[in-house]
N, C-alpha and C. Protein backbone atom coordinates (compact mmCIF):
# COMPACT_ATOMS: atom_id res chain seq x y z
N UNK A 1 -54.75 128.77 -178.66
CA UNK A 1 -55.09 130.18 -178.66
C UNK A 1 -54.79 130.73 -180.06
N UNK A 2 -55.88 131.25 -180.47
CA UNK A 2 -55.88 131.90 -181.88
C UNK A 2 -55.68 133.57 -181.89
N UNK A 3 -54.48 134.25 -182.04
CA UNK A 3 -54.37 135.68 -182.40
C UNK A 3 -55.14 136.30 -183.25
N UNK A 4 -56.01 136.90 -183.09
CA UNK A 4 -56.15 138.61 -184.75
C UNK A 4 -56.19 139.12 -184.34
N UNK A 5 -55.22 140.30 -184.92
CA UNK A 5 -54.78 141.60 -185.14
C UNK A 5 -56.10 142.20 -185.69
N UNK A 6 -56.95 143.04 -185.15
CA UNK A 6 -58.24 143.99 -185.63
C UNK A 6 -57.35 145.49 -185.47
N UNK A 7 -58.55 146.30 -185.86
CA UNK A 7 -57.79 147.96 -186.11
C UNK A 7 -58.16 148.30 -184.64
N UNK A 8 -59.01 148.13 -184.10
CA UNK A 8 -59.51 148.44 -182.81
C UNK A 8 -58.72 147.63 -181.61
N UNK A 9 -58.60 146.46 -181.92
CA UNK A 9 -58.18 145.45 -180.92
C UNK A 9 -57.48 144.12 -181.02
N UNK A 10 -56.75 143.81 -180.16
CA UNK A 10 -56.35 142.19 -180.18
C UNK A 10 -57.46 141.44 -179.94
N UNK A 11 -57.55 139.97 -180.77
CA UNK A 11 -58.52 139.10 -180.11
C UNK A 11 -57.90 137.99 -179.97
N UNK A 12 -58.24 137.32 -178.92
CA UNK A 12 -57.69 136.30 -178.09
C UNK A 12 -58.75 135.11 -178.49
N UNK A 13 -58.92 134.15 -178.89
CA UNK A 13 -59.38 133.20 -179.52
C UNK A 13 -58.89 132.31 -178.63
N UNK A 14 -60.35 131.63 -177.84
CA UNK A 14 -59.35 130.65 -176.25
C UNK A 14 -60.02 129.17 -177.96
N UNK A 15 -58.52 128.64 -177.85
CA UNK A 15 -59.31 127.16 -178.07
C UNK A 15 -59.10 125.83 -177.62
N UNK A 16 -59.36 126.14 -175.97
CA UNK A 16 -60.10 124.85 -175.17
C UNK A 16 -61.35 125.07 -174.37
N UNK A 17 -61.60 124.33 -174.33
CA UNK A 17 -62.76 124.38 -173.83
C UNK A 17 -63.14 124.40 -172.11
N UNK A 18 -61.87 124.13 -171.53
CA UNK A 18 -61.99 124.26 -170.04
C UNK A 18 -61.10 125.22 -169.94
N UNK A 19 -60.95 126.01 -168.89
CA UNK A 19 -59.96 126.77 -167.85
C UNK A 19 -59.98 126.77 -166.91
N UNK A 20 -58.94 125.52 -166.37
CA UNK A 20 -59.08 125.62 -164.26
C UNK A 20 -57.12 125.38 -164.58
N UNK A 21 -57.45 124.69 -163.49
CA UNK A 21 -56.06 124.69 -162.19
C UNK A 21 -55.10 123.91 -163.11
N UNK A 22 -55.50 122.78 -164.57
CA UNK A 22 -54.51 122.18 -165.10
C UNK A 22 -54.05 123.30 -166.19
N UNK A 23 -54.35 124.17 -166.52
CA UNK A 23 -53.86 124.71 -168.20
C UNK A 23 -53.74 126.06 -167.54
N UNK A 24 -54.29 126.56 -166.59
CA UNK A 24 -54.17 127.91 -166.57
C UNK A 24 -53.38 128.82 -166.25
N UNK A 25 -51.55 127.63 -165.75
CA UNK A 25 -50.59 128.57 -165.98
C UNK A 25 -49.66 128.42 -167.48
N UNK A 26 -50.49 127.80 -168.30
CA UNK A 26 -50.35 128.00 -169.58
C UNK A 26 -50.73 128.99 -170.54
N UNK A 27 -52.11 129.12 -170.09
CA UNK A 27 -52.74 129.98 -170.70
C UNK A 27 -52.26 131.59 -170.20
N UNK A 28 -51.95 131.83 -168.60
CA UNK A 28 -51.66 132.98 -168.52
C UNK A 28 -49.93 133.24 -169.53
N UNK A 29 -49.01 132.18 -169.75
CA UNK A 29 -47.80 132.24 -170.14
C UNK A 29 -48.02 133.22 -171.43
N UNK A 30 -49.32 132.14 -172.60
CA UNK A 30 -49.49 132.44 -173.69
C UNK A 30 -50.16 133.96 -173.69
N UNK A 31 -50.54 133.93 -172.95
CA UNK A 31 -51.40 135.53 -173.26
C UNK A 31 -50.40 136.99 -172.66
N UNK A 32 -49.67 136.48 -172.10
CA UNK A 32 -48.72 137.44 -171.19
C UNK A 32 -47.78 138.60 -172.30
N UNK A 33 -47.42 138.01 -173.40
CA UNK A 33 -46.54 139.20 -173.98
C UNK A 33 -47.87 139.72 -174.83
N UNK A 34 -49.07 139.51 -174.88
CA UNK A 34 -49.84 140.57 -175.48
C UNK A 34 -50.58 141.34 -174.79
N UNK A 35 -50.49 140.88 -173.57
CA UNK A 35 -50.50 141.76 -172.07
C UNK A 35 -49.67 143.00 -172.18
N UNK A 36 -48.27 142.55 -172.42
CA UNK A 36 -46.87 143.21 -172.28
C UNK A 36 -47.07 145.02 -173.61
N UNK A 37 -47.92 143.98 -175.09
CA UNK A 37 -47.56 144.52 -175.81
C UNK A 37 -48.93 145.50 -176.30
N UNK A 38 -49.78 145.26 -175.76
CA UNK A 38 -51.11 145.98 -176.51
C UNK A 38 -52.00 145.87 -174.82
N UNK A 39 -52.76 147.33 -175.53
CA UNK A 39 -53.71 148.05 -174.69
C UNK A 39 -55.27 147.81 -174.65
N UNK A 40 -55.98 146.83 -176.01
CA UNK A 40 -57.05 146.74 -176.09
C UNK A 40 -57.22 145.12 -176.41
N UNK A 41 -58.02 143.96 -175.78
CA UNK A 41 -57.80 142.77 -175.87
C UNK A 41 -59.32 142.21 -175.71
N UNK A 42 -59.56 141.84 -176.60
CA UNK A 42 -60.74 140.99 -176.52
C UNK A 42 -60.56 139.51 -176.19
N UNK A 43 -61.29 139.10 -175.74
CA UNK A 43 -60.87 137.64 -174.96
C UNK A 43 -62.24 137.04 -175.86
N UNK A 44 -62.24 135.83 -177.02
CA UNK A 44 -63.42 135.47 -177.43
C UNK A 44 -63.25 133.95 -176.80
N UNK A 45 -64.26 133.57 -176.07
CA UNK A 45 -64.68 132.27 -175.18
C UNK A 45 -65.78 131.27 -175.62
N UNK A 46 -65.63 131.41 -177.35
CA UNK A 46 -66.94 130.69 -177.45
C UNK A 46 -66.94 129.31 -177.28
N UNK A 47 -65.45 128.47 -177.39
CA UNK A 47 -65.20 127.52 -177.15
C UNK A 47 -65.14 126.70 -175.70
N UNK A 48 -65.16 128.08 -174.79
CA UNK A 48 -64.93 127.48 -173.52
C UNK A 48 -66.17 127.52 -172.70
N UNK A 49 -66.38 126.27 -172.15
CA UNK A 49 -67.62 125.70 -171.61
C UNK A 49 -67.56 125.47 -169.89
N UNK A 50 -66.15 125.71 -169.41
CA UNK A 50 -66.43 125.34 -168.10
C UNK A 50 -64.71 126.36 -168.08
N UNK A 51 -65.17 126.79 -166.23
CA UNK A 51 -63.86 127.90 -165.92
C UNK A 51 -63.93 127.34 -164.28
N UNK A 52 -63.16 127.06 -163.47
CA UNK A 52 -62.96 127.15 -162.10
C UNK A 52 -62.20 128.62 -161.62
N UNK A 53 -62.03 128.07 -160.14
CA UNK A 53 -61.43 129.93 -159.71
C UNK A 53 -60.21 129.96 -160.27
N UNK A 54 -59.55 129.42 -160.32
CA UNK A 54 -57.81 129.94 -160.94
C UNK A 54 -58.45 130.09 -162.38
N UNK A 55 -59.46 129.80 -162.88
CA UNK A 55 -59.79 130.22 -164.43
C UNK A 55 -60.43 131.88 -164.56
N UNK A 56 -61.29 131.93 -163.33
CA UNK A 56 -61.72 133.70 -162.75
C UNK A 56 -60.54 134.17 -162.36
N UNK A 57 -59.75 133.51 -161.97
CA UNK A 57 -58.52 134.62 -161.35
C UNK A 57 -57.39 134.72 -162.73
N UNK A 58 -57.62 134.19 -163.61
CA UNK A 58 -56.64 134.48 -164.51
C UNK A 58 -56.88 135.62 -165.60
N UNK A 59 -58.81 135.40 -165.50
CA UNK A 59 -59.14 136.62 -166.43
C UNK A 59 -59.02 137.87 -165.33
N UNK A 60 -59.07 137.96 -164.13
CA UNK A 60 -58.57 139.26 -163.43
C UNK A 60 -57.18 139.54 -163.79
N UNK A 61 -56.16 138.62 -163.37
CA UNK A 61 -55.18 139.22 -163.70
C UNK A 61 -54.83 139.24 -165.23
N UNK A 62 -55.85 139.30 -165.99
CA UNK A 62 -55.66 140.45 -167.60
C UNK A 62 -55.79 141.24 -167.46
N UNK A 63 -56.97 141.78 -166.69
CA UNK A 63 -57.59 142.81 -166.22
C UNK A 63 -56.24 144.12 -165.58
N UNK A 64 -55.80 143.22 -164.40
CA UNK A 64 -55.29 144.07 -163.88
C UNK A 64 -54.21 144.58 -164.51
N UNK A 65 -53.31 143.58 -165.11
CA UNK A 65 -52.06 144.25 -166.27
C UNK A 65 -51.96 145.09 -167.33
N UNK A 66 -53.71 144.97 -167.80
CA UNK A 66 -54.19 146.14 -168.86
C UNK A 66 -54.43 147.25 -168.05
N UNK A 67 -55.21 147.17 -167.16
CA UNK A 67 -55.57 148.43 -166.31
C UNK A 67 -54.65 149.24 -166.15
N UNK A 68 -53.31 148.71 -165.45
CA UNK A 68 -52.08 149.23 -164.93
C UNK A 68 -51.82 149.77 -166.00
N UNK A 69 -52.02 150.16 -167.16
CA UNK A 69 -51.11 150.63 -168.14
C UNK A 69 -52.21 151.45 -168.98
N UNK A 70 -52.99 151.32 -168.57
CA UNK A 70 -54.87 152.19 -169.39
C UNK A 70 -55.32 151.42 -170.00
N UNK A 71 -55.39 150.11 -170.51
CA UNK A 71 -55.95 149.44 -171.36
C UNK A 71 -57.50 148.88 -171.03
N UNK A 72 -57.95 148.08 -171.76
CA UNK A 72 -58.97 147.45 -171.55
C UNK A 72 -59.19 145.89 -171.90
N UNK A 73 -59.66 145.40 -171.25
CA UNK A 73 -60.26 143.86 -171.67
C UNK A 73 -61.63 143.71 -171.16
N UNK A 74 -62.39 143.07 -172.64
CA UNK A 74 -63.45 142.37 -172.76
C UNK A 74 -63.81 141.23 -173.35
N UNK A 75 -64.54 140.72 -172.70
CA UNK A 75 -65.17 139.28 -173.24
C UNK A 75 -66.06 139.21 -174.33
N UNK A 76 -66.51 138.28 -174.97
CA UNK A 76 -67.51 137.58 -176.16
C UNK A 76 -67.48 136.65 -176.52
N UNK A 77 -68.92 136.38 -176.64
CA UNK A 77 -69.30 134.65 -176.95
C UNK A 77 -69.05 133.77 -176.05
N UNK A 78 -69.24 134.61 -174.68
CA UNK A 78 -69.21 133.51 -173.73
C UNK A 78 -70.28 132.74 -173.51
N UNK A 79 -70.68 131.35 -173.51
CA UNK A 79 -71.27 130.62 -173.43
C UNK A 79 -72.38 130.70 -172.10
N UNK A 80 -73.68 130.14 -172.34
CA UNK A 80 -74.67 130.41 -170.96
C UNK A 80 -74.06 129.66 -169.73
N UNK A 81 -73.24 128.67 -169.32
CA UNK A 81 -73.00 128.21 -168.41
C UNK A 81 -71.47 129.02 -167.69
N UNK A 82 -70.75 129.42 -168.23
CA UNK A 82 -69.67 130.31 -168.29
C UNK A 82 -70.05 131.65 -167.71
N UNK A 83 -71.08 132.04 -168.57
CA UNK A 83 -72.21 133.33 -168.16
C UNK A 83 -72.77 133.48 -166.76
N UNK A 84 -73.40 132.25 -166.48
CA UNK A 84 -74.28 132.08 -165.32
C UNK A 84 -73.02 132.14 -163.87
N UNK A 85 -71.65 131.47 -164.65
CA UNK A 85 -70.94 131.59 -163.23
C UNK A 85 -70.42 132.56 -163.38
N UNK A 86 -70.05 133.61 -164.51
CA UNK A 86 -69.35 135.25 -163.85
C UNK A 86 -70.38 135.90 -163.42
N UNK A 87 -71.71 135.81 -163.50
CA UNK A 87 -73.05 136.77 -162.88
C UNK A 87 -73.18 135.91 -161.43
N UNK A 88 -73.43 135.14 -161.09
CA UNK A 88 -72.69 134.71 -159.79
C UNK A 88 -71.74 135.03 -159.05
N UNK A 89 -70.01 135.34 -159.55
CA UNK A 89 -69.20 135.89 -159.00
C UNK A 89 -69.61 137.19 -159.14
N UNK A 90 -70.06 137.71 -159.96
CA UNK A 90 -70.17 139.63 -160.30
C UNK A 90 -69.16 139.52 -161.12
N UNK A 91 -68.58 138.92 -161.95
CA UNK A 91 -67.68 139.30 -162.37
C UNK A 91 -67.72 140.29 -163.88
N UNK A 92 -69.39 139.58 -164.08
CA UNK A 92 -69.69 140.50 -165.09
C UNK A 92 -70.17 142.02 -164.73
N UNK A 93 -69.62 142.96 -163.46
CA UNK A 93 -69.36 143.68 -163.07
C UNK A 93 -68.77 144.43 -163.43
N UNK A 94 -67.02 143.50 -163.29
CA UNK A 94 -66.09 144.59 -163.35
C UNK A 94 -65.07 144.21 -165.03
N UNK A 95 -65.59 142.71 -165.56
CA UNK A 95 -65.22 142.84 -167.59
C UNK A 95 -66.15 142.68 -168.12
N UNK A 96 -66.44 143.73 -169.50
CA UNK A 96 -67.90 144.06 -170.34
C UNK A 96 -67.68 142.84 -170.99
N UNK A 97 -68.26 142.18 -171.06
CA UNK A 97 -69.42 141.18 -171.99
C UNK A 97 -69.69 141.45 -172.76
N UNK A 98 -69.29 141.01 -174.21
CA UNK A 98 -70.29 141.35 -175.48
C UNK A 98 -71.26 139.88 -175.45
N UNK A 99 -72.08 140.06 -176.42
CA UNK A 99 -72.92 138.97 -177.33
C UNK A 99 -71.73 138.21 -178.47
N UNK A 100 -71.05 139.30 -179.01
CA UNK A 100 -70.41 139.33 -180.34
C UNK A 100 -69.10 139.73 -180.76
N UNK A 101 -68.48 139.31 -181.48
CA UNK A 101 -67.17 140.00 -181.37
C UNK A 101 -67.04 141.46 -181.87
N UNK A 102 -68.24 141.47 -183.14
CA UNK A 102 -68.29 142.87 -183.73
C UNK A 102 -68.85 144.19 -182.56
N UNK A 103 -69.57 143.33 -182.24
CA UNK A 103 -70.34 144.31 -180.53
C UNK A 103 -68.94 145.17 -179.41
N UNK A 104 -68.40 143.92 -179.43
CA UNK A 104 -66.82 143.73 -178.32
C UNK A 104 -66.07 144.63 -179.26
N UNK A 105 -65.58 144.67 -180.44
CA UNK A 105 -65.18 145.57 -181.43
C UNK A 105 -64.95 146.72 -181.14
N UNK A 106 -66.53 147.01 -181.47
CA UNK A 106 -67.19 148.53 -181.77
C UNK A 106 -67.32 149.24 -180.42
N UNK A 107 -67.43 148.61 -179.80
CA UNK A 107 -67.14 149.09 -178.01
C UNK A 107 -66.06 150.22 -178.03
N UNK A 108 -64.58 149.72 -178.91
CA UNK A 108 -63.71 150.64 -178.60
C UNK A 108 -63.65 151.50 -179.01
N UNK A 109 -64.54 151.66 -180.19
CA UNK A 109 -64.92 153.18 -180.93
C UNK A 109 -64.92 154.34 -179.75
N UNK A 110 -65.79 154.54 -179.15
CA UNK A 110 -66.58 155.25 -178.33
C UNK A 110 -65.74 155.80 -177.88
């Protein structure tokens, strides 16, 4: 996992390429004190090519720990197969999707 500090936002830089049931109480460990510590989090997924449900349930509970506190999280550069299964769950429902990170960015302007 790769950190930057942007003026708008944290970005979360996943770099593996899977997220299921082996890494993903790793991944929630690593992401948890910027949960703790910041309100705006971009999650960039361009690396990751395959997610199971504990991999959907881990980007909810970002969701929900930012929420609880007003924040926001969004995705970018998620890959078409990654894509095809959160529009399946709906999940691209309830976290915005960019194309781009500058897109995901500029979002928080507004």
């Amino acid at each position: 996992m790769n950190v930057i500090r942007e003026q708008q936002a944290t970005v979360i830089e996943m770099t593996v390429t899977t997220l299921n049931v082996n890494n993903v109480k790793e991944f929630k460990s690593d992401v948890e004190p910027y949960l703790e510590s910041e309100t705006h989090i971009i999650l960039d997924l361009a690396k990751l090519t395959f997610v199971d449900s504990s991999g959907l349930g881990s980007f909810l509970f970002c969701l929900k720990r930012l929420n609880q506190k007003g924040g926001e999280l969004k995705l970018c550069n998620v890959s078409k197969p990654v894509r095809i299964l959160f529009e399946m769950v709906r999940l691209h429902q309830i976290i915005e999707i960019f194309n781009s990170r500058e897109e995901a960015l500029a979002s928080f302007d507004d």
